[in-house]
N, C-alpha and C. Protein backbone atom coordinates (compact mmCIF):
# COMPACT_ATOMS: atom_id res chain seq x y z
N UNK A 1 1.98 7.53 5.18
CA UNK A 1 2.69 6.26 5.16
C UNK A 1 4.14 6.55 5.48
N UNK A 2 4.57 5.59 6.27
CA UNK A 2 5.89 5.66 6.46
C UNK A 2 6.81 5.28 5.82
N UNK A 3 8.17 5.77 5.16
CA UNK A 3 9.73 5.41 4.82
C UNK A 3 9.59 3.89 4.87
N UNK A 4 9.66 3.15 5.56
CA UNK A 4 9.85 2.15 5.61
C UNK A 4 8.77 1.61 4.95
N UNK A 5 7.54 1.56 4.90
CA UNK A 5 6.32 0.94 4.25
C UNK A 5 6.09 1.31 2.85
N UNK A 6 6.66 3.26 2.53
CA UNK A 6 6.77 3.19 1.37
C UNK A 6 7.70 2.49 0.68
N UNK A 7 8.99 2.20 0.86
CA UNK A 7 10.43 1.65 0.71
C UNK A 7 9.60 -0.10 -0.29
N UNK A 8 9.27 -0.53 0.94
CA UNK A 8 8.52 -1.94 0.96
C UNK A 8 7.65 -2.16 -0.57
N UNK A 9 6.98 -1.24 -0.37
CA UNK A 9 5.83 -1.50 -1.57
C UNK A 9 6.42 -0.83 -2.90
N UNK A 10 7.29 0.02 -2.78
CA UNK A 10 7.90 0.68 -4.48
C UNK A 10 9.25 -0.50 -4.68
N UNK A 11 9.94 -1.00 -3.46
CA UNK A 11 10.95 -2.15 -4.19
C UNK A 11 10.24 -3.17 -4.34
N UNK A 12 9.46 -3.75 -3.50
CA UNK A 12 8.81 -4.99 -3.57
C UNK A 12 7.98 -5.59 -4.57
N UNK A 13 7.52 -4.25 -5.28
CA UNK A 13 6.65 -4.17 -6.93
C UNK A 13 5.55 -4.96 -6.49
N UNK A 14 5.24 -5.36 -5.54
CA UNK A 14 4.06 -6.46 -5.84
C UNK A 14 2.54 -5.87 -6.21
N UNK A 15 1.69 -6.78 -6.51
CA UNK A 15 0.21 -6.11 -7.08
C UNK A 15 -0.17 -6.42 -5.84
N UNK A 16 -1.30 -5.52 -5.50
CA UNK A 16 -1.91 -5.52 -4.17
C UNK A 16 -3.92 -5.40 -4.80
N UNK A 17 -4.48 -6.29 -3.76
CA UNK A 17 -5.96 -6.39 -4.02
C UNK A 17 -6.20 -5.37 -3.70
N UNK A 18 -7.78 -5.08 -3.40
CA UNK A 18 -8.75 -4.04 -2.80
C UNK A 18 -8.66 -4.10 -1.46
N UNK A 19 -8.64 -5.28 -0.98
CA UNK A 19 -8.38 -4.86 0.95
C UNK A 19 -6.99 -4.56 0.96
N UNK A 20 -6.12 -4.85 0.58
CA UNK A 20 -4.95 -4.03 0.82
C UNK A 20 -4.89 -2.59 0.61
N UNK A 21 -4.83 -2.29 -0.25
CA UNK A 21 -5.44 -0.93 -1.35
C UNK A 21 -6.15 -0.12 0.26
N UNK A 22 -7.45 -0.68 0.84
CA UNK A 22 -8.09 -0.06 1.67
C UNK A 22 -7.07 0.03 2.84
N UNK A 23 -6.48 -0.70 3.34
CA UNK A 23 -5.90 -0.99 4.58
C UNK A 23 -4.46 0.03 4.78
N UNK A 24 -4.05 0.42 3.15
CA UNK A 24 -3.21 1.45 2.60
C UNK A 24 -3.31 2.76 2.86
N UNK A 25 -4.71 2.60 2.42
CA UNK A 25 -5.14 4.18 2.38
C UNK A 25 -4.90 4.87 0.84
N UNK A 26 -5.15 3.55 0.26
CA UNK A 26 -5.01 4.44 -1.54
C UNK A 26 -6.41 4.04 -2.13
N UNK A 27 -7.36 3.76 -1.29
CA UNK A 27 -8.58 4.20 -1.37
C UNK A 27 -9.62 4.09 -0.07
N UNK A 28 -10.41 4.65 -0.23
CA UNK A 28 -11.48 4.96 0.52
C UNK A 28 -12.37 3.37 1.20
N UNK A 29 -12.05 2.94 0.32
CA UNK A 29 -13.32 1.80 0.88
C UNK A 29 -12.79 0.26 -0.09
N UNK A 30 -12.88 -1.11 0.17
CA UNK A 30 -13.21 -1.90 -0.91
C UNK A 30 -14.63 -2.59 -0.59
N UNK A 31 -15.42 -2.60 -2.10
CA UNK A 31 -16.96 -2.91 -1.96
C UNK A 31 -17.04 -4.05 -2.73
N UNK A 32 -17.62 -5.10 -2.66
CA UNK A 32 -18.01 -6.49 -3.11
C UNK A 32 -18.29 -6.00 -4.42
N UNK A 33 -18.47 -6.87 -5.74
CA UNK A 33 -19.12 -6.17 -6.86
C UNK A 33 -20.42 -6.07 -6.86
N UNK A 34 -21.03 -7.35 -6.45
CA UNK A 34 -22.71 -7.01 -6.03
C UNK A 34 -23.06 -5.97 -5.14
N UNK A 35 -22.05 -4.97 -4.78
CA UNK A 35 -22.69 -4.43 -3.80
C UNK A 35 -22.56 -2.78 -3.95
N UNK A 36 -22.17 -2.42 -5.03
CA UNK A 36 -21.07 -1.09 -5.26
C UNK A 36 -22.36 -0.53 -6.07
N UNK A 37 -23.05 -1.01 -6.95
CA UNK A 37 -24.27 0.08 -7.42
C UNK A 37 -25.23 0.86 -6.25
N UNK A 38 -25.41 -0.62 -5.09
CA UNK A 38 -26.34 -0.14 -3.95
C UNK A 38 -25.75 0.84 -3.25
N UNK A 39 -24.37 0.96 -3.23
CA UNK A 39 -23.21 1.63 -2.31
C UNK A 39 -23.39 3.62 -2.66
N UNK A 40 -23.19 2.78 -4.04
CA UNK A 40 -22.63 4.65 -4.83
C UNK A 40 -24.46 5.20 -4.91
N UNK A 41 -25.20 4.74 -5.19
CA UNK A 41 -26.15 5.29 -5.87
C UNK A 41 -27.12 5.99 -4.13
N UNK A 42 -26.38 5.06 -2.78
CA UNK A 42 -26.80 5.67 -1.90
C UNK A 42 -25.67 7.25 -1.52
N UNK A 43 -24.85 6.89 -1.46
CA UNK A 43 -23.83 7.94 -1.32
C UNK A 43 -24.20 8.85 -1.98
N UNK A 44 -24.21 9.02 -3.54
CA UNK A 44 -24.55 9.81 -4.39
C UNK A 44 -26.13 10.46 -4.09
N UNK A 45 -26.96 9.72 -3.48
CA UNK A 45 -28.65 10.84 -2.95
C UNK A 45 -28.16 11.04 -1.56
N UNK A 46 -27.37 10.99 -0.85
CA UNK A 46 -27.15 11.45 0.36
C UNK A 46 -26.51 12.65 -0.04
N UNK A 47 -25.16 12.93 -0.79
CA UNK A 47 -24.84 13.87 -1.10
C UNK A 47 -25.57 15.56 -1.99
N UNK A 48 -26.53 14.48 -2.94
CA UNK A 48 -27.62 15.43 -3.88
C UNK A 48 -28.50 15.79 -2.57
N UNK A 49 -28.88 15.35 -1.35
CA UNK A 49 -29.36 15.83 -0.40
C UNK A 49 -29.17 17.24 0.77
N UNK A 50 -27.90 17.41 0.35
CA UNK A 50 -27.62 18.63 0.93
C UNK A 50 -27.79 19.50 0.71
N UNK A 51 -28.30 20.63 1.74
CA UNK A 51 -28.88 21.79 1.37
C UNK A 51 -27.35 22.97 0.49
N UNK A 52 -28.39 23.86 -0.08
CA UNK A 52 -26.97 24.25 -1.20
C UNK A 52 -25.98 25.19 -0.19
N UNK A 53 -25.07 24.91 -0.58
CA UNK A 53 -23.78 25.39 0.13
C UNK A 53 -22.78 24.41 0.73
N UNK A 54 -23.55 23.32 0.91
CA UNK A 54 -22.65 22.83 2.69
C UNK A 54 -21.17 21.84 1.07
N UNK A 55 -21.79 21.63 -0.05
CA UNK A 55 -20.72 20.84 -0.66
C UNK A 55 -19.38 21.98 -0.75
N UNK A 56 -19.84 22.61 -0.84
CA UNK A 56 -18.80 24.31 -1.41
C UNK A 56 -17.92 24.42 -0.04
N UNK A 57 -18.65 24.64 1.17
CA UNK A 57 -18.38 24.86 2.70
C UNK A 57 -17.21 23.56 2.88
N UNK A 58 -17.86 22.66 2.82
CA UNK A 58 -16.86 21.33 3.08
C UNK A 58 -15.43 21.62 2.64
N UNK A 59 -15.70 21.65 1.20
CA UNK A 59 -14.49 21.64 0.48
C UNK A 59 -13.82 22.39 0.69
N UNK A 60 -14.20 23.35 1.20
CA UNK A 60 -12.98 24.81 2.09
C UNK A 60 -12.25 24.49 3.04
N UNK A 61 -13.33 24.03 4.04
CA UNK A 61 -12.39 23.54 5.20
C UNK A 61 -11.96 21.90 5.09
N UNK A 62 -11.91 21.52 4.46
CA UNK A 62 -10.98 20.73 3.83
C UNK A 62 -10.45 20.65 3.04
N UNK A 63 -9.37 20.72 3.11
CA UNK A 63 -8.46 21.63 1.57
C UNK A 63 -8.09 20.33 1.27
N UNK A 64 -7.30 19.95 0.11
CA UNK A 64 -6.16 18.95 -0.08
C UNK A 64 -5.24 19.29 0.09
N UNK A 65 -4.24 18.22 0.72
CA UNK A 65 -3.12 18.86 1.11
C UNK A 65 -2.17 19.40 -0.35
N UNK A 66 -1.27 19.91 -0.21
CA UNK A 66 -0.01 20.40 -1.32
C UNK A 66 0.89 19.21 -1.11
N UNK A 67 0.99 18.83 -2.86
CA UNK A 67 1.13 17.44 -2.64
C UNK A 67 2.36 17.97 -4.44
N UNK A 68 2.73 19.34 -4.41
CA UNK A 68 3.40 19.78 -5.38
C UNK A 68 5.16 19.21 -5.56
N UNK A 69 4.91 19.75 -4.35
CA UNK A 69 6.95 19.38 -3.92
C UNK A 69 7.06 18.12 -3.95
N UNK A 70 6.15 17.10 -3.24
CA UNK A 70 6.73 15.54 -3.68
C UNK A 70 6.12 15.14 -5.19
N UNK A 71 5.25 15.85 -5.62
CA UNK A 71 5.35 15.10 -7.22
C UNK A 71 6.39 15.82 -8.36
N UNK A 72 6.98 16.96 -7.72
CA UNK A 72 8.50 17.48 -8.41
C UNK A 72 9.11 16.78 -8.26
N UNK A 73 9.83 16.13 -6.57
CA UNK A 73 10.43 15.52 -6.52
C UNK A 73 10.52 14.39 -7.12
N UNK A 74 9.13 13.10 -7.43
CA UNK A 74 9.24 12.09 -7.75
C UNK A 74 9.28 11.93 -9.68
N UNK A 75 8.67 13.07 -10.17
CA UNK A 75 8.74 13.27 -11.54
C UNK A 75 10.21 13.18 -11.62
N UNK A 76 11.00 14.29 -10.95
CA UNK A 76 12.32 13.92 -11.66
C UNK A 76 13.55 13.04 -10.89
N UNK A 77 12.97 11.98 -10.13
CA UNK A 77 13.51 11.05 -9.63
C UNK A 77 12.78 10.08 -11.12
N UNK A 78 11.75 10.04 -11.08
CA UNK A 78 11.64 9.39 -12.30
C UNK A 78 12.25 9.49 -13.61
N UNK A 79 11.98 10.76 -13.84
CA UNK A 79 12.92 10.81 -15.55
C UNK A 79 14.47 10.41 -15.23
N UNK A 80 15.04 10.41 -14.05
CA UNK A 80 15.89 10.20 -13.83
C UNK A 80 16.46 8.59 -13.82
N UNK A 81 15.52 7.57 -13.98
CA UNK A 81 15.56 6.58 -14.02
C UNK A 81 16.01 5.85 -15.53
N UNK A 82 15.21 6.71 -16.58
CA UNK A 82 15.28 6.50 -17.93
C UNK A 82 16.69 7.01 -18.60
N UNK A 83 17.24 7.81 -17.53
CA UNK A 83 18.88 7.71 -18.12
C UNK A 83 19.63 6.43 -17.92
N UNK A 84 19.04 5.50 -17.13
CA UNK A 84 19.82 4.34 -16.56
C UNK A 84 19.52 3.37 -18.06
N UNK A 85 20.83 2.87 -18.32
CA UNK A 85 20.82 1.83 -19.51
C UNK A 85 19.57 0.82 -19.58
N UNK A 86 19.83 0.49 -17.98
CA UNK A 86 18.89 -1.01 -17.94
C UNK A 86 17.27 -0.29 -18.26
N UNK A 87 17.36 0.77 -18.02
CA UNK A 87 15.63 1.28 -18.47
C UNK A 87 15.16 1.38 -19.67
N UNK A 88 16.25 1.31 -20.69
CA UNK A 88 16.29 1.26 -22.53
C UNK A 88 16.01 -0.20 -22.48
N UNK A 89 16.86 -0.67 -22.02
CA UNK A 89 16.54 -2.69 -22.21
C UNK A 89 15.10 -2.84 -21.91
N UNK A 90 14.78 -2.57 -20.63
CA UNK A 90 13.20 -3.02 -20.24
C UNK A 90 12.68 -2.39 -21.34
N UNK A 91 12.68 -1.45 -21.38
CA UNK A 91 10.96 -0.78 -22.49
C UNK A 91 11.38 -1.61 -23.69
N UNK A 92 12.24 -1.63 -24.60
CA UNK A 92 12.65 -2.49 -25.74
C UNK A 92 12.29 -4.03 -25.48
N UNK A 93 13.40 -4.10 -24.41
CA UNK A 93 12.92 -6.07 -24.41
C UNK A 93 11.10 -5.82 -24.47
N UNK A 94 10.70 -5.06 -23.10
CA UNK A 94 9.12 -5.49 -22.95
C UNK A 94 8.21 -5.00 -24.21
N UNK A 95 8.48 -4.10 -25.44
CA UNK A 95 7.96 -4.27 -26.73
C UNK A 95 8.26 -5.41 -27.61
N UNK A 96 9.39 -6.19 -27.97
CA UNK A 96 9.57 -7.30 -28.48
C UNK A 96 8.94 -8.46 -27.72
N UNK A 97 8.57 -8.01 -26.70
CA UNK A 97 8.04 -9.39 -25.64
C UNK A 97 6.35 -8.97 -25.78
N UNK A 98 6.09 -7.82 -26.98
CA UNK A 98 4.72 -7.45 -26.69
C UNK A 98 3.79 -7.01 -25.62
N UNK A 99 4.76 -5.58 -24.76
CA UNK A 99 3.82 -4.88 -23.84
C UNK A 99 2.76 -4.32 -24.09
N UNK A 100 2.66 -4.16 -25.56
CA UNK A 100 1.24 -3.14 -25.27
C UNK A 100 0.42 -4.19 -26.24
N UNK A 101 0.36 -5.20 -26.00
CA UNK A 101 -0.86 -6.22 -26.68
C UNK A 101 -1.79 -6.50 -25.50
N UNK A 102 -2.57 -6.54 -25.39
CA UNK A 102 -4.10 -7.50 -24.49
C UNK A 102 -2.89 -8.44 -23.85
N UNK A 103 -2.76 -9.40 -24.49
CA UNK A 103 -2.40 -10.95 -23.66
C UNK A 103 -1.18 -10.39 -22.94
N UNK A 104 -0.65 -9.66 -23.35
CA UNK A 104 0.79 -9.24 -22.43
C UNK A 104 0.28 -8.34 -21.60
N UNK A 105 -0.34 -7.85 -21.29
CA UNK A 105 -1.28 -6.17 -20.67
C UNK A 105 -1.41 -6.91 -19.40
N UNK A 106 -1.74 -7.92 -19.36
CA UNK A 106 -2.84 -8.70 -18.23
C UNK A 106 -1.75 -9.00 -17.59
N UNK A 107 -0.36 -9.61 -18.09
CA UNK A 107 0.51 -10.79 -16.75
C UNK A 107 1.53 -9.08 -17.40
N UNK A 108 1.82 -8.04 -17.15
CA UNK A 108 3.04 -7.36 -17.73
C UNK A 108 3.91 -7.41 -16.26
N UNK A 109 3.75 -7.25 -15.50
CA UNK A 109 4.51 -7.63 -14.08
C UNK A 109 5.09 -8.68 -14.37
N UNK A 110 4.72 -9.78 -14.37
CA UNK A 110 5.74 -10.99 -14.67
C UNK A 110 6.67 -11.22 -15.82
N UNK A 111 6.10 -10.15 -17.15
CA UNK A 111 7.15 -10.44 -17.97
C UNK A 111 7.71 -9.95 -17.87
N UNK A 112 7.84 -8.43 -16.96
CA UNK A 112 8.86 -7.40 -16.77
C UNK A 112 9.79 -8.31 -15.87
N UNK A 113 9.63 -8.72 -14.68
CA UNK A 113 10.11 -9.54 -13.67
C UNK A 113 11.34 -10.96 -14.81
N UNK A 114 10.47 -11.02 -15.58
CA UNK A 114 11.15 -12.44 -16.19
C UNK A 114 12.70 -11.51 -17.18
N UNK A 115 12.10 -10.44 -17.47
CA UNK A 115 12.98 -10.08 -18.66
C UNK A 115 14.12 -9.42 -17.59
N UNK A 116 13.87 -8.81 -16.68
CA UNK A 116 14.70 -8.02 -15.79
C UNK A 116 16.06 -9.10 -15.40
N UNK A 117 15.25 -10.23 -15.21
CA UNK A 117 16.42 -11.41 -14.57
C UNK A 117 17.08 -11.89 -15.82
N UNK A 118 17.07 -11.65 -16.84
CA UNK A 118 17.43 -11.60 -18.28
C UNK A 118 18.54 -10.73 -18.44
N UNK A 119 18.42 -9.40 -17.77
CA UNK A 119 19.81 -8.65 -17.70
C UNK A 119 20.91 -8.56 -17.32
């Protein structure tokens, strides 16, 4: 993903569905709900189908990439955030506003959004 598209989606905060999500590339596929048991349970005997080795083989020559240096980087771009005053207000306001209850869990984007314009 590019600078500019990442830029977009970490200021923009917005929640994104499953076709977005897919169209992203922060997952693999989006599957209907009626349709995800028929989906996985074929995937899953296609895979138990392979003769032994080729899962081991795959996974070699496809490595994951090293993905170390940007989660250093973003860990302490993050902790780095929680020195900022306004980051004491949010977590405080959003516990008095009840972040970690059910009914607040579900809309917490908007109360963060509501309390932020509060500052």
């Amino acid at each position: 993903m590019g600078r500019n598209k990442a830029l977009e989606l970490l200021l923009g905060v917005d929640l994104f569905d499953a076709q977005m999500a897919e169209r992203y590339g922060w997952i693999n596929r989006a599957i209907p709900a009626d349709t995800i048991a028929a989906f996985v349970d074929n995937l899953a005997q296609n895979i138990a189908s392979l003769p032994n080795g080729v899962i081991a083989g795959i996974k070699c020559i496809v490595p994951a990439d090293d993905y170390s240096m940007g989660l250093e980087s973003e860990n302490s771009a993050w902790a780095d955030l929680f020195t900022q005053p306004a980051a004491g207000q949010l977590l405080l306001g959003g516990l008095k506003r009840g972040a970690q209850t059910l009914e607040v869990e579900h809309e917490i984007e908007a109360m963060l959004r509501e309390l932020a314009t509060e500052l």
